[in-house]
PDB file of N, CA and C in Angstrom:
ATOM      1  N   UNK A   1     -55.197  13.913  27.151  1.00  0.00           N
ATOM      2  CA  UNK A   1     -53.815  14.219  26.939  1.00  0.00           C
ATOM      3  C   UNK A   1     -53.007  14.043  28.222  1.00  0.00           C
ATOM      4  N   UNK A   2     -53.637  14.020  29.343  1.00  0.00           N
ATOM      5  CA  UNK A   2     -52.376  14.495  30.423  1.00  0.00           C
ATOM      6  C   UNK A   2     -52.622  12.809  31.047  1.00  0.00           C
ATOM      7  N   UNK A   3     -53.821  11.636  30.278  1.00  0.00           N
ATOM      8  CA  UNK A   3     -53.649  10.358  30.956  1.00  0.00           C
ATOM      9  C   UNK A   3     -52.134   9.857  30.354  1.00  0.00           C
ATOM     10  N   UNK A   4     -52.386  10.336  28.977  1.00  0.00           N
ATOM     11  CA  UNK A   4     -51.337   9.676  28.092  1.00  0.00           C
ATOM     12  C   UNK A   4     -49.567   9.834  28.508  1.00  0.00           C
ATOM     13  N   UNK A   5     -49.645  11.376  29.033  1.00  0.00           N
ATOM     14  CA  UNK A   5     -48.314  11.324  29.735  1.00  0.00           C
ATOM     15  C   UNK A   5     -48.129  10.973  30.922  1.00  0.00           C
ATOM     16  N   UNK A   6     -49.136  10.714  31.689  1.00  0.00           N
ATOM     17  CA  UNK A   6     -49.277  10.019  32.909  1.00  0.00           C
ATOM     18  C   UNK A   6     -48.784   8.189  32.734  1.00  0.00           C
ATOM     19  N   UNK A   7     -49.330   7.901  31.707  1.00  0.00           N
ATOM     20  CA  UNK A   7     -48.960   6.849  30.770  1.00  0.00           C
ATOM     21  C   UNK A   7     -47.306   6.535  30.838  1.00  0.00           C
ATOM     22  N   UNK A   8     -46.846   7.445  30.196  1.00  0.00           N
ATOM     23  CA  UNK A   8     -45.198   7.504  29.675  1.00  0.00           C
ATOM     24  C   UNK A   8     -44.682   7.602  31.419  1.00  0.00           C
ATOM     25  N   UNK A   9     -45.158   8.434  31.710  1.00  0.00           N
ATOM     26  CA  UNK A   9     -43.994   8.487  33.365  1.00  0.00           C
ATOM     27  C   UNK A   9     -44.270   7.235  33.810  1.00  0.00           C
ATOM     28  N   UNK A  10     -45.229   6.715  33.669  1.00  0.00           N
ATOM     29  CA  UNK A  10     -45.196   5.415  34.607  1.00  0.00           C
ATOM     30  C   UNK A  10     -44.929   3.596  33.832  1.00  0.00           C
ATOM     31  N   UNK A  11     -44.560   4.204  32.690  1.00  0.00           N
ATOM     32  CA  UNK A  11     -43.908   3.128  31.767  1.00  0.00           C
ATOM     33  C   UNK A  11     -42.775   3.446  31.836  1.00  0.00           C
ATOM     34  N   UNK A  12     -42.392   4.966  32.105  1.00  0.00           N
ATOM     35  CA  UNK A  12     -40.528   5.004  31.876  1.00  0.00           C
ATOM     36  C   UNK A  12     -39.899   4.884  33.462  1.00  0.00           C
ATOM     37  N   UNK A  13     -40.784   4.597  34.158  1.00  0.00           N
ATOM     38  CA  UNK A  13     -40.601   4.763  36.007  1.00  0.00           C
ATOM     39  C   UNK A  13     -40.177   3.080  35.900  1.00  0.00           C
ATOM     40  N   UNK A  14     -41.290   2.103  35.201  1.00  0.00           N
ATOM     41  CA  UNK A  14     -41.274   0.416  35.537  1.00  0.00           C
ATOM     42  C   UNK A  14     -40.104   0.372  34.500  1.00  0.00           C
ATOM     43  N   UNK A  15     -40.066   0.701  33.501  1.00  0.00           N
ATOM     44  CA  UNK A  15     -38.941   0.713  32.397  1.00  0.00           C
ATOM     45  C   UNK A  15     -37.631   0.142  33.288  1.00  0.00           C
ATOM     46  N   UNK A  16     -37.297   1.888  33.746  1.00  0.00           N
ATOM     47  CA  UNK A  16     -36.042   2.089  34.459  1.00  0.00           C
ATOM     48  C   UNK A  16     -35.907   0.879  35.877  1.00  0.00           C
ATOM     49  N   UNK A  17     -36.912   0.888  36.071  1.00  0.00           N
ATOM     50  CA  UNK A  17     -36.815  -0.168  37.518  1.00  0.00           C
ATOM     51  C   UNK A  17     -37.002  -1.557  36.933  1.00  0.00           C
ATOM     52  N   UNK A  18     -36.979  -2.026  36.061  1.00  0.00           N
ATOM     53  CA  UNK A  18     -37.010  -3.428  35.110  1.00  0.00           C
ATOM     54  C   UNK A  18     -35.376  -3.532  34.358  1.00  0.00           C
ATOM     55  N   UNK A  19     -34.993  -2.545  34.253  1.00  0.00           N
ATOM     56  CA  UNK A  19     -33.596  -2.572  33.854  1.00  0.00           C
ATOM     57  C   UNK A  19     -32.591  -2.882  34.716  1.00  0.00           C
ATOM     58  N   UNK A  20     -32.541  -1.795  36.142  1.00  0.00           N
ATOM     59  CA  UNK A  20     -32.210  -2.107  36.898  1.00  0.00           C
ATOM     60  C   UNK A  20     -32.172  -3.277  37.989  1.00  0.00           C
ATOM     61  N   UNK A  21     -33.336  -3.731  38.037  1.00  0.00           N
ATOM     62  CA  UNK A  21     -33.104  -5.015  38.404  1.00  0.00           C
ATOM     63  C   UNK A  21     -33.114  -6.168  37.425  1.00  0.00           C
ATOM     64  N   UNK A  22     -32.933  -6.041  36.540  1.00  0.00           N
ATOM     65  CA  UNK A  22     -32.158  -7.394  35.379  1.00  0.00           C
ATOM     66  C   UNK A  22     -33.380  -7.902  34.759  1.00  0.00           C
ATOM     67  N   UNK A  23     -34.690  -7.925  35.197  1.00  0.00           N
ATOM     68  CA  UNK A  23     -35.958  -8.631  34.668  1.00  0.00           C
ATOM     69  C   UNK A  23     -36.284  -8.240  33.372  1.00  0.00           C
ATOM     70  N   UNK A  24     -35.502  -7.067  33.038  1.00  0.00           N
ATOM     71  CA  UNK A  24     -36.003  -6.235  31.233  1.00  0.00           C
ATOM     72  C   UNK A  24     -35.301  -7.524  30.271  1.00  0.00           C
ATOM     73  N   UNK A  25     -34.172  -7.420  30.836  1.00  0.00           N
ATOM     74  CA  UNK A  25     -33.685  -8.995  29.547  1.00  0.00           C
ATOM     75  C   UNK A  25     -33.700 -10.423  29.784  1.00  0.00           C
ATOM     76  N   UNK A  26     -34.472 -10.628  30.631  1.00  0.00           N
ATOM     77  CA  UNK A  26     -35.566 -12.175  30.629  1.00  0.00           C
ATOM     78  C   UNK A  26     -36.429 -12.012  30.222  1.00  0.00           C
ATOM     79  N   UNK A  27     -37.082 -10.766  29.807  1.00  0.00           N
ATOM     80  CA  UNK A  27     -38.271 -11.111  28.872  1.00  0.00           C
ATOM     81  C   UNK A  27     -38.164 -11.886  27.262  1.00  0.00           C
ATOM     82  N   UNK A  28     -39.389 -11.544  27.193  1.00  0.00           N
ATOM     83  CA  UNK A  28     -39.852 -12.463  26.185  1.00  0.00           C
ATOM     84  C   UNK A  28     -39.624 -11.473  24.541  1.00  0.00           C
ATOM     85  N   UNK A  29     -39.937 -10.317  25.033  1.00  0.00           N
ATOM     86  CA  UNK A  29     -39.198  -9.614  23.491  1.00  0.00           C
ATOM     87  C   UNK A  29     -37.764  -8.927  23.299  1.00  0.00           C
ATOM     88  N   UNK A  30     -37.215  -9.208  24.906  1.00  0.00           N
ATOM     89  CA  UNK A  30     -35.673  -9.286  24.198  1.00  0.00           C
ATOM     90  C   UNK A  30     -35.254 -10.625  23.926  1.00  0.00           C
ATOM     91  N   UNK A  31     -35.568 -11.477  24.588  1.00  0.00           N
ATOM     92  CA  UNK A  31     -34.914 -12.940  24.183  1.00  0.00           C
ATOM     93  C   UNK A  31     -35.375 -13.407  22.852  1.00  0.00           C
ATOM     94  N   UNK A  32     -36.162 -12.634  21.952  1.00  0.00           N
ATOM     95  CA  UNK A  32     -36.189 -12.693  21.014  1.00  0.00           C
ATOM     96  C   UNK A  32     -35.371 -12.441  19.788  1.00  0.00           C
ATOM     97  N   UNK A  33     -34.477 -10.871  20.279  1.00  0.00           N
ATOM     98  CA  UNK A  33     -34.087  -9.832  19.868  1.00  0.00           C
ATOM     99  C   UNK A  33     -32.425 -10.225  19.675  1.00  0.00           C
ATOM    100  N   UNK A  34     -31.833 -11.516  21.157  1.00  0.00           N
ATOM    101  CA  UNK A  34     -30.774 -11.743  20.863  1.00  0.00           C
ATOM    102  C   UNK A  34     -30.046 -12.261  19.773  1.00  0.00           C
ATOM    103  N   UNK A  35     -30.451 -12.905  18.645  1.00  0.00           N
ATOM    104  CA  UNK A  35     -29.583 -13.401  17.926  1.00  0.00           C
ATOM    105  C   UNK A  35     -29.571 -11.936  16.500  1.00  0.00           C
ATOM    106  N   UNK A  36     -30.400 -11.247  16.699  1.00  0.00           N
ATOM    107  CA  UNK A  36     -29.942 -10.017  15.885  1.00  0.00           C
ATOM    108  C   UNK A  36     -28.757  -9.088  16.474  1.00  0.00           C
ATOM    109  N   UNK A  37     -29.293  -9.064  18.043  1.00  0.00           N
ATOM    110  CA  UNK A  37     -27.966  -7.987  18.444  1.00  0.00           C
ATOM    111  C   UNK A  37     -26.691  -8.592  18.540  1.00  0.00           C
ATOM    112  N   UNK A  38     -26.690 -10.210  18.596  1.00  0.00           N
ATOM    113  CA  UNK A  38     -25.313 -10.880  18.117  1.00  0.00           C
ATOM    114  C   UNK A  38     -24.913 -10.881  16.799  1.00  0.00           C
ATOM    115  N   UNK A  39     -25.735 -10.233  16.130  1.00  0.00           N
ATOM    116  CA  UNK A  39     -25.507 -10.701  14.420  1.00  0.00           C
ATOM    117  C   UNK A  39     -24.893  -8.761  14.045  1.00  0.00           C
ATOM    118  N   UNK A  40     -25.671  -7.982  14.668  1.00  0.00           N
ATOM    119  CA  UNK A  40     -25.014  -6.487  14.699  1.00  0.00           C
ATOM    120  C   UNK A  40     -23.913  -6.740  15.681  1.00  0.00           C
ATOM    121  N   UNK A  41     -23.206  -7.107  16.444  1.00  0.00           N
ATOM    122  CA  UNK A  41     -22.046  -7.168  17.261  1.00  0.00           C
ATOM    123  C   UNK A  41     -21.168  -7.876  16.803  1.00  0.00           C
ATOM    124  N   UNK A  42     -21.320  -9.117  15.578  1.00  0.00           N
ATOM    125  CA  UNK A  42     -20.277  -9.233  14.611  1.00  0.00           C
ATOM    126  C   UNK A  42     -20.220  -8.927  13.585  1.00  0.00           C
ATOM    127  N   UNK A  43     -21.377  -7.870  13.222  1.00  0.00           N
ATOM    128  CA  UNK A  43     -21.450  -7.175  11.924  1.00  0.00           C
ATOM    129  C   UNK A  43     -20.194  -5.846  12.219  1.00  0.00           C
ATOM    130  N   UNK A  44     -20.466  -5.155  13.606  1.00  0.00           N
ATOM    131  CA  UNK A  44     -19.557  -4.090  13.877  1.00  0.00           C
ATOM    132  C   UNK A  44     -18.555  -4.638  14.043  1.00  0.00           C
ATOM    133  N   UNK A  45     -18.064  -6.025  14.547  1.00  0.00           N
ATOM    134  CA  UNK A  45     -16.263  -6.070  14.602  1.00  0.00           C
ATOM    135  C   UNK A  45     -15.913  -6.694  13.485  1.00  0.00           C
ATOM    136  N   UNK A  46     -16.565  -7.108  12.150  1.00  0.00           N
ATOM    137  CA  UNK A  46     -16.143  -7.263  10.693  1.00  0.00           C
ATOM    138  C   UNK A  46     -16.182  -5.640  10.300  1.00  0.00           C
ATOM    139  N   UNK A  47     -16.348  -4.894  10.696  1.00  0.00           N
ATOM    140  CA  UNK A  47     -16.585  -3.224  10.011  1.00  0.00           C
ATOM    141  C   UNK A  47     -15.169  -2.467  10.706  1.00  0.00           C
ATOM    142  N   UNK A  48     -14.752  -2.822  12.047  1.00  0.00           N
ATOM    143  CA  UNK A  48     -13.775  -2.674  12.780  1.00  0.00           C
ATOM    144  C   UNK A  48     -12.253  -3.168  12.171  1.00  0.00           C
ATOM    145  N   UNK A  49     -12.873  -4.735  11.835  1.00  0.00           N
ATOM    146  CA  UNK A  49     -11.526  -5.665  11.614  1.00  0.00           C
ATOM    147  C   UNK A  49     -10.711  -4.875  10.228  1.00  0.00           C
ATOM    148  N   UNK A  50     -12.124  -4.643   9.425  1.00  0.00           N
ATOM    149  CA  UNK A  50     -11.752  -4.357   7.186  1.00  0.00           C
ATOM    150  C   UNK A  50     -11.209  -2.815   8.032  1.00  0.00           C
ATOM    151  N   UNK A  51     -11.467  -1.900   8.926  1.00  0.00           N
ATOM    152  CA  UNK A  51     -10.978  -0.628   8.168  1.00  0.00           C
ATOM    153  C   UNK A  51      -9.457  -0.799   9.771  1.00  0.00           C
ATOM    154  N   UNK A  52      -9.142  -1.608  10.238  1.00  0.00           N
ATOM    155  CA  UNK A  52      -7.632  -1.932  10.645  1.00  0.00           C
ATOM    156  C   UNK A  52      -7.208  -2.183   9.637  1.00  0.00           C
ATOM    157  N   UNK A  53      -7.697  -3.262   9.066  1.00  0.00           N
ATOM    158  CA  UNK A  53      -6.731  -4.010   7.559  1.00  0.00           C
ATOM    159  C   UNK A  53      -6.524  -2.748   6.584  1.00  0.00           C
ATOM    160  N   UNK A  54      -7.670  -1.834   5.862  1.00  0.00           N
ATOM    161  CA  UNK A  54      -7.071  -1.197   5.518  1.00  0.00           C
ATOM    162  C   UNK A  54      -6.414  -0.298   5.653  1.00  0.00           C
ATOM    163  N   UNK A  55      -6.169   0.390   6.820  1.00  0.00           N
ATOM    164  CA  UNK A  55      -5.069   1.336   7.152  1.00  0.00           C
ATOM    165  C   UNK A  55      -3.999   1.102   7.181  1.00  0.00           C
ATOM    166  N   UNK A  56      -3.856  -0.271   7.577  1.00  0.00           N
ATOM    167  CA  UNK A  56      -2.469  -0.840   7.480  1.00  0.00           C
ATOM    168  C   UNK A  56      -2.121  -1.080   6.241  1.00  0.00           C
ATOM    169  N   UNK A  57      -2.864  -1.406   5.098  1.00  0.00           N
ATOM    170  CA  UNK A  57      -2.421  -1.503   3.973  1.00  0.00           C
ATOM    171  C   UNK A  57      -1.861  -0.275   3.133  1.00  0.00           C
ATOM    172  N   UNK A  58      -3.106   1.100   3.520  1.00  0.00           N
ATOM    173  CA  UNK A  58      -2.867   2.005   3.639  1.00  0.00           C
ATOM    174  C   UNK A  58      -1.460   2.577   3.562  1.00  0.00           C
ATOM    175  N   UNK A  59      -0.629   2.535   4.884  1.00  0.00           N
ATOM    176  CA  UNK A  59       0.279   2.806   5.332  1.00  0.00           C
ATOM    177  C   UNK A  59       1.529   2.115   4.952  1.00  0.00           C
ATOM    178  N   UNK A  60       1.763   0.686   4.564  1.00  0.00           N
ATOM    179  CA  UNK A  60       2.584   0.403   3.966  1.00  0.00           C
ATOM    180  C   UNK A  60       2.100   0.579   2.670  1.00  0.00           C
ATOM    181  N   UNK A  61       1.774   0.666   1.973  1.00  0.00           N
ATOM    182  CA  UNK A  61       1.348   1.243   0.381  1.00  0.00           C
ATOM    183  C   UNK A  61       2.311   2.404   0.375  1.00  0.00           C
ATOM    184  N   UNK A  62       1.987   3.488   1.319  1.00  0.00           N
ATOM    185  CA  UNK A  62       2.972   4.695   1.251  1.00  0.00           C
ATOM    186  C   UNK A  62       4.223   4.497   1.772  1.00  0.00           C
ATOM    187  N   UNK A  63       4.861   3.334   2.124  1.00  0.00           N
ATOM    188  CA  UNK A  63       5.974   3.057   2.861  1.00  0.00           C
ATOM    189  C   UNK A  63       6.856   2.620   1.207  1.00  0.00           C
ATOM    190  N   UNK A  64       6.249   1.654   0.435  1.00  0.00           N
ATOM    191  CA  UNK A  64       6.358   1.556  -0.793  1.00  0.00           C
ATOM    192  C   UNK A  64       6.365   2.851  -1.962  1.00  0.00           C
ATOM    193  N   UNK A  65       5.830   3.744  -1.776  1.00  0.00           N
ATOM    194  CA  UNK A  65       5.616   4.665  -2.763  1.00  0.00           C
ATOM    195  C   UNK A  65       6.774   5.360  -2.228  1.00  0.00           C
ATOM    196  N   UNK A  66       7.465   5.904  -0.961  1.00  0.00           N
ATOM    197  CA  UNK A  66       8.091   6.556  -0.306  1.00  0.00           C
ATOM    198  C   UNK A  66      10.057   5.865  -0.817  1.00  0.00           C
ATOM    199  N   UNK A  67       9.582   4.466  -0.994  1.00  0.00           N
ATOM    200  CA  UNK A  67      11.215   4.252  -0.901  1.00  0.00           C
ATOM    201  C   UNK A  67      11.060   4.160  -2.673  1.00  0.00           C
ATOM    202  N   UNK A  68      10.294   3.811  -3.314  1.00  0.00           N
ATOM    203  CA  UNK A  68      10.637   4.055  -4.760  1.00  0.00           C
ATOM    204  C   UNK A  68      10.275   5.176  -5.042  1.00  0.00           C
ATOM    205  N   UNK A  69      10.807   6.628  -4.268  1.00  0.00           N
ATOM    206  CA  UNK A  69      10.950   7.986  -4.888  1.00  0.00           C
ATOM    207  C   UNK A  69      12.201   7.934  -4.709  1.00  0.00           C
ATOM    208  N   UNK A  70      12.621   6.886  -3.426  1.00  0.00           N
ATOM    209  CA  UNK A  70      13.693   7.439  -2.929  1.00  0.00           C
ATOM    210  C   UNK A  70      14.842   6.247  -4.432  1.00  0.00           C
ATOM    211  N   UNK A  71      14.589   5.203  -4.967  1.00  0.00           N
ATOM    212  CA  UNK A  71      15.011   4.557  -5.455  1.00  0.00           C
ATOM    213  C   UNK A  71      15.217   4.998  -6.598  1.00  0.00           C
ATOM    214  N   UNK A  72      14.130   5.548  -7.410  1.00  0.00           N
ATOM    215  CA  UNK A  72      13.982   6.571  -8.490  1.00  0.00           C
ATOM    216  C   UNK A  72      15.090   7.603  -8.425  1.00  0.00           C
ATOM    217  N   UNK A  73      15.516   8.306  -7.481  1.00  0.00           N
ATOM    218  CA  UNK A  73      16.387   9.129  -7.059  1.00  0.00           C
ATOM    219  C   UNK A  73      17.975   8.601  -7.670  1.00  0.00           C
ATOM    220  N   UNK A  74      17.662   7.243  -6.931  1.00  0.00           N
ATOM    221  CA  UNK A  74      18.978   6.961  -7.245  1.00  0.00           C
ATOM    222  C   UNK A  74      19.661   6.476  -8.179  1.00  0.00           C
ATOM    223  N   UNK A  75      18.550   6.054  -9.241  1.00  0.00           N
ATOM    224  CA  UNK A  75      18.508   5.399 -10.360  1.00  0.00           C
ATOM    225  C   UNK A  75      19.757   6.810 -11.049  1.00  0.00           C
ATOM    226  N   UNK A  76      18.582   7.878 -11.263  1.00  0.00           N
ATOM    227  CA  UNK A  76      19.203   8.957 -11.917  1.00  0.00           C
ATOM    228  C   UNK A  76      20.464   9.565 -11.583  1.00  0.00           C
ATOM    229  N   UNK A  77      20.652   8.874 -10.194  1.00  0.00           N
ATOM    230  CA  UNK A  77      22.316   9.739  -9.902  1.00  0.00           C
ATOM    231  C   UNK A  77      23.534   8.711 -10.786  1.00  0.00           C
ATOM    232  N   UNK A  78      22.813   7.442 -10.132  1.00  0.00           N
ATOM    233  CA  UNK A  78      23.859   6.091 -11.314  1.00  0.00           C
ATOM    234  C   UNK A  78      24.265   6.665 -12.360  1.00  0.00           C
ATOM    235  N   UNK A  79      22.873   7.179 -13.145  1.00  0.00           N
ATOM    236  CA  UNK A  79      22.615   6.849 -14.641  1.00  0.00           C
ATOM    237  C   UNK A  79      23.476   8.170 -14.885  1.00  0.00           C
ATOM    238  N   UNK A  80      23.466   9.331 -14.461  1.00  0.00           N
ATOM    239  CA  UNK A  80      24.306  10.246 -14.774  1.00  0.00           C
ATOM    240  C   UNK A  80      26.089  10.103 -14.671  1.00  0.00           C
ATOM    241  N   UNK A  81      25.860   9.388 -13.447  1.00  0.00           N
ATOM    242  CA  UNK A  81      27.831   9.056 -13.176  1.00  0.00           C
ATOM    243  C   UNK A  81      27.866   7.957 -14.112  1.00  0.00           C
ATOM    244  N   UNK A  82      27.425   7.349 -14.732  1.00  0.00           N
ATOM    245  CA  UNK A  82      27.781   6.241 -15.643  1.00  0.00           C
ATOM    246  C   UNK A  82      27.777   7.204 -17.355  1.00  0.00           C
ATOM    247  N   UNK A  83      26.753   8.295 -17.259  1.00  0.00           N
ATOM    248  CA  UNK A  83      26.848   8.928 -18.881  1.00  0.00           C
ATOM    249  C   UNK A  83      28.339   9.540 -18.792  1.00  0.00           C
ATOM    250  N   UNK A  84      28.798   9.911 -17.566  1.00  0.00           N
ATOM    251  CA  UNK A  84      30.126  11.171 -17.369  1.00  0.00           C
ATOM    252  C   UNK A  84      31.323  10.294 -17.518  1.00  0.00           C
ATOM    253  N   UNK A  85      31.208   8.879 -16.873  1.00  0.00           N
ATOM    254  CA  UNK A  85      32.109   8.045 -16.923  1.00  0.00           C
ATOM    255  C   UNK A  85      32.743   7.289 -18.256  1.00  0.00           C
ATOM    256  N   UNK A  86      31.577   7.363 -19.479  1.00  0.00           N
ATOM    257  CA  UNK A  86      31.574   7.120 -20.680  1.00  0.00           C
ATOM    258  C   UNK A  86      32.021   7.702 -21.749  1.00  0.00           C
ATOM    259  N   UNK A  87      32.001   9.309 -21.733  1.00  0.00           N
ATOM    260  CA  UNK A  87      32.060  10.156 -22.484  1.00  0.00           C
ATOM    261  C   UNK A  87      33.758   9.644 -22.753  1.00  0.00           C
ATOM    262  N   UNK A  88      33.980   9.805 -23.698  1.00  0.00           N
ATOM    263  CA  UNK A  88      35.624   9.744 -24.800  1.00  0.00           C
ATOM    264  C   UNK A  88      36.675  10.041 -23.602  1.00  0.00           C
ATOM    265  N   UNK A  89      36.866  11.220 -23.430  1.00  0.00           N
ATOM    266  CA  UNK A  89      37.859  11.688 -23.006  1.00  0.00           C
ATOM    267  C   UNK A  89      37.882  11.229 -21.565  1.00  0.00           C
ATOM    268  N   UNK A  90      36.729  10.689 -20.552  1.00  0.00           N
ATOM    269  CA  UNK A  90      37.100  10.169 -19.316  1.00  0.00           C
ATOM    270  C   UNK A  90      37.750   9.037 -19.614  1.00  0.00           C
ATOM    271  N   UNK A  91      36.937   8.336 -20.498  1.00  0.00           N
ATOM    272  CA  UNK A  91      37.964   6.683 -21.369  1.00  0.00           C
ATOM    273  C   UNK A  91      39.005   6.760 -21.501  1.00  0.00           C
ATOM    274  N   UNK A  92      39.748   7.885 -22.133  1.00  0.00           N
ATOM    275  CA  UNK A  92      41.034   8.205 -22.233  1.00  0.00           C
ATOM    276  C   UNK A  92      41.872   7.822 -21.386  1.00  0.00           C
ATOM    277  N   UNK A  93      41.116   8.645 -20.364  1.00  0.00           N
ATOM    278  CA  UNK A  93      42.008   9.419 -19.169  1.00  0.00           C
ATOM    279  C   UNK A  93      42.212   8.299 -18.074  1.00  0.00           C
ATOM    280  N   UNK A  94      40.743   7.574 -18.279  1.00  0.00           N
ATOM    281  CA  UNK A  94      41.294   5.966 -16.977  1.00  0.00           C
ATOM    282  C   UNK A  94      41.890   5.072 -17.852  1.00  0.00           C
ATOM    283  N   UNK A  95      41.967   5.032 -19.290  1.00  0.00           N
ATOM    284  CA  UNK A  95      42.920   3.861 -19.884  1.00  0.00           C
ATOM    285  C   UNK A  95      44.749   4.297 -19.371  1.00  0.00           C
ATOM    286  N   UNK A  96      44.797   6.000 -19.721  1.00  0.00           N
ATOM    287  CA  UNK A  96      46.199   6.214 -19.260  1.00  0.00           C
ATOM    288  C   UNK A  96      46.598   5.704 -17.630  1.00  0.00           C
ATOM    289  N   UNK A  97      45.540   6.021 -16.896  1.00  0.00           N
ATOM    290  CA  UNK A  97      45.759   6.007 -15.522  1.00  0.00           C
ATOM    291  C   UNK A  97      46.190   4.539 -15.138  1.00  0.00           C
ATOM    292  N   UNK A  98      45.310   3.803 -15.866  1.00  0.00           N
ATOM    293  CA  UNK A  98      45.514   2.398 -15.622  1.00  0.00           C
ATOM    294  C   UNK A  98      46.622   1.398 -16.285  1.00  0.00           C
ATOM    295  N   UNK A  99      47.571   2.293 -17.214  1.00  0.00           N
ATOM    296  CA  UNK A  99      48.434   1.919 -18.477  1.00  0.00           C
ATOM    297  C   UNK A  99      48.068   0.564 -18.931  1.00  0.00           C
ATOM    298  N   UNK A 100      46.978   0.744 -19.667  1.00  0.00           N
ATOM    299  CA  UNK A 100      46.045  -0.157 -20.508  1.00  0.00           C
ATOM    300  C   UNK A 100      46.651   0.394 -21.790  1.00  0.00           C
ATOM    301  N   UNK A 101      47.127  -0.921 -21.976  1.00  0.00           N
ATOM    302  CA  UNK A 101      48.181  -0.678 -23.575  1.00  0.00           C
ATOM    303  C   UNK A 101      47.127  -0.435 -24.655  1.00  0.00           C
ATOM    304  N   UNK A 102      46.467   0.507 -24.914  1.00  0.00           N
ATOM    305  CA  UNK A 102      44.826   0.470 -25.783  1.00  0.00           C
ATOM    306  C   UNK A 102      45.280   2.177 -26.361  1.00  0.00           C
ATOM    307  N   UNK A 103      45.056   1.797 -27.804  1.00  0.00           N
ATOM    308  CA  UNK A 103      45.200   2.936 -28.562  1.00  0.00           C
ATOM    309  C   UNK A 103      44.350   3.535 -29.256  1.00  0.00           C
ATOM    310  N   UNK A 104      44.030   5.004 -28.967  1.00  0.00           N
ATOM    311  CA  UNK A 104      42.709   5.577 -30.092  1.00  0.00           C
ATOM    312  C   UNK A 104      42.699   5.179 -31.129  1.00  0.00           C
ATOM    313  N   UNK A 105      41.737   4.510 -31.891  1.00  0.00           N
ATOM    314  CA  UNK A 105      42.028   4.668 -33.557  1.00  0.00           C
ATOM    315  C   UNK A 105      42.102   5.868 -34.062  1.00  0.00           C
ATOM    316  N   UNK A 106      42.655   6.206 -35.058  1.00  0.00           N
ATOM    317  CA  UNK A 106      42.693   7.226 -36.063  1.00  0.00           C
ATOM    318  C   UNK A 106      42.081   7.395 -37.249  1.00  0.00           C
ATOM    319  N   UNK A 107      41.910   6.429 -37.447  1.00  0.00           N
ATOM    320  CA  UNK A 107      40.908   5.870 -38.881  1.00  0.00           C
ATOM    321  C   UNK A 107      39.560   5.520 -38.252  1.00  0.00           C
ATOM    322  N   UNK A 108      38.651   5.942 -39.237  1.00  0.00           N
ATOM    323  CA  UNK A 108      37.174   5.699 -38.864  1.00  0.00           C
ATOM    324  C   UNK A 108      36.871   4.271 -38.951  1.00  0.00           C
ATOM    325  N   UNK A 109      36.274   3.683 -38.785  1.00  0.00           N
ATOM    326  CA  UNK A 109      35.907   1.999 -38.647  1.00  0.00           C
ATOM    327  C   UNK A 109      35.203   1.843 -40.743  1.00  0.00           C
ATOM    328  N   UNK A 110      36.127   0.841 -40.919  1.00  0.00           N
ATOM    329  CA  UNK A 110      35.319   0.386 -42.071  1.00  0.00           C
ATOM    330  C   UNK A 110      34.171  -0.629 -42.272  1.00  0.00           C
ATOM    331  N   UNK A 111      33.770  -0.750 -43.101  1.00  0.00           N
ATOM    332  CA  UNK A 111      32.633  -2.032 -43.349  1.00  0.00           C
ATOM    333  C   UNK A 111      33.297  -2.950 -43.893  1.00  0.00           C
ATOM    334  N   UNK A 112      33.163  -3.979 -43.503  1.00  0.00           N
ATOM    335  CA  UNK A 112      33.992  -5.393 -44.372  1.00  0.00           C
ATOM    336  C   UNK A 112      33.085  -6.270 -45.160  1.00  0.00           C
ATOM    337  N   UNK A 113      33.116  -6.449 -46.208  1.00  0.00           N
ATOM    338  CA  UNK A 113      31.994  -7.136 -47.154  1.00  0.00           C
ATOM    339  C   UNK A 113      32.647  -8.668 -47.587  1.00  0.00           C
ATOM    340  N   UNK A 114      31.796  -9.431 -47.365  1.00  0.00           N
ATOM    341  CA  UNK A 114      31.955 -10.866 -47.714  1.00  0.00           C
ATOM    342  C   UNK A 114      31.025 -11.215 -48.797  1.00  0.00           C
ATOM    343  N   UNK A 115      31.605 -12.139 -49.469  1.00  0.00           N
ATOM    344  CA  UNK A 115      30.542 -12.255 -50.758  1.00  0.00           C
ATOM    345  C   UNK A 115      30.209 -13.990 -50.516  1.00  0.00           C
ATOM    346  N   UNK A 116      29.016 -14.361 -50.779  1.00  0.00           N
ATOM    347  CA  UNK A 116      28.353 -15.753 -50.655  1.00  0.00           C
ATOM    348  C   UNK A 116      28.786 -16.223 -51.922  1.00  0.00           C
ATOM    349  N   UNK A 117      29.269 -17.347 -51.644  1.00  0.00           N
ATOM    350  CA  UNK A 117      29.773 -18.418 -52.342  1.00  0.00           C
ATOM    351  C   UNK A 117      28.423 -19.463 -52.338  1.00  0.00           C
ATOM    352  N   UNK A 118      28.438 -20.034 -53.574  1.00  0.00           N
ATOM    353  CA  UNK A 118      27.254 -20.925 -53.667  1.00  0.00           C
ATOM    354  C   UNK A 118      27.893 -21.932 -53.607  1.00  0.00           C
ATOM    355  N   UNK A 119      27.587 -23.042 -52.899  1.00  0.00           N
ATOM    356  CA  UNK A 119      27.940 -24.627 -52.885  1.00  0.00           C
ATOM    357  C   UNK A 119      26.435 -25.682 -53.173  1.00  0.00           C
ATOM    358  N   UNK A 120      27.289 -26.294 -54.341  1.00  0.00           N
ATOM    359  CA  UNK A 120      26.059 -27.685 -54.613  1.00  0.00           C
ATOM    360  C   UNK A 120      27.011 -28.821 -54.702  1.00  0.00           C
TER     361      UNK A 120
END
């Protein structure tokens, strides 16, 4: 037991001193290793790039949801000044204002009936 950690200190002693002087990645099982850790280093900036894109989409999505509450809003203020503007008696009151020669009827509206004539 105590060769085996005698073992580890003196693999993690050449380790550290193989790193430090640059000889750990001229070997032969990292130069193996490079085209995976290039393939994880554009795996992480495609994982980087999709969650920029979606935040930004994100964020204008709610930039959109934000102005059609605000549009919605305004729909209903229109739609109300246009029901108030309609009602009989405002009609009245801007035909006088405007002396628009236009007279209430008094009589209810009739139906006018035409009868088909056959031609041969």
């Amino acid at each position: 037991m105590t060769e085996k950690k005698e073992n580890k200190k003196k693999i993690s002693a050449a380790g550290v001193k193989n790193i430090l002087a640059g000889s750990a990645l001229a070997s032969e099982t990292v130069t193996k290793q490079i085209p995976f850790v290039i393939f994880l280093a554009v795996l992480g900036i495609g994982l980087i790039t999709n969650r920029y894109i979606t935040e930004k989409t994100i964020r204008q999505m709610e930039m959109v949801r934000d102005s059609l509450k605000e549009y919605k809003s305004e729909s209903v203020i229109h739609e109300t000044e246009l029901m108030y503007i309609n009602r009989p008696s405002e009609v009245s009151k801007r035909v006088l204002e405007r002396k628009i020669d236009l007279i209430e009827p008094v009589e209810p509206p009739k139906r006018i009936f035409i009868q088909k004539t056959e031609n041969k």
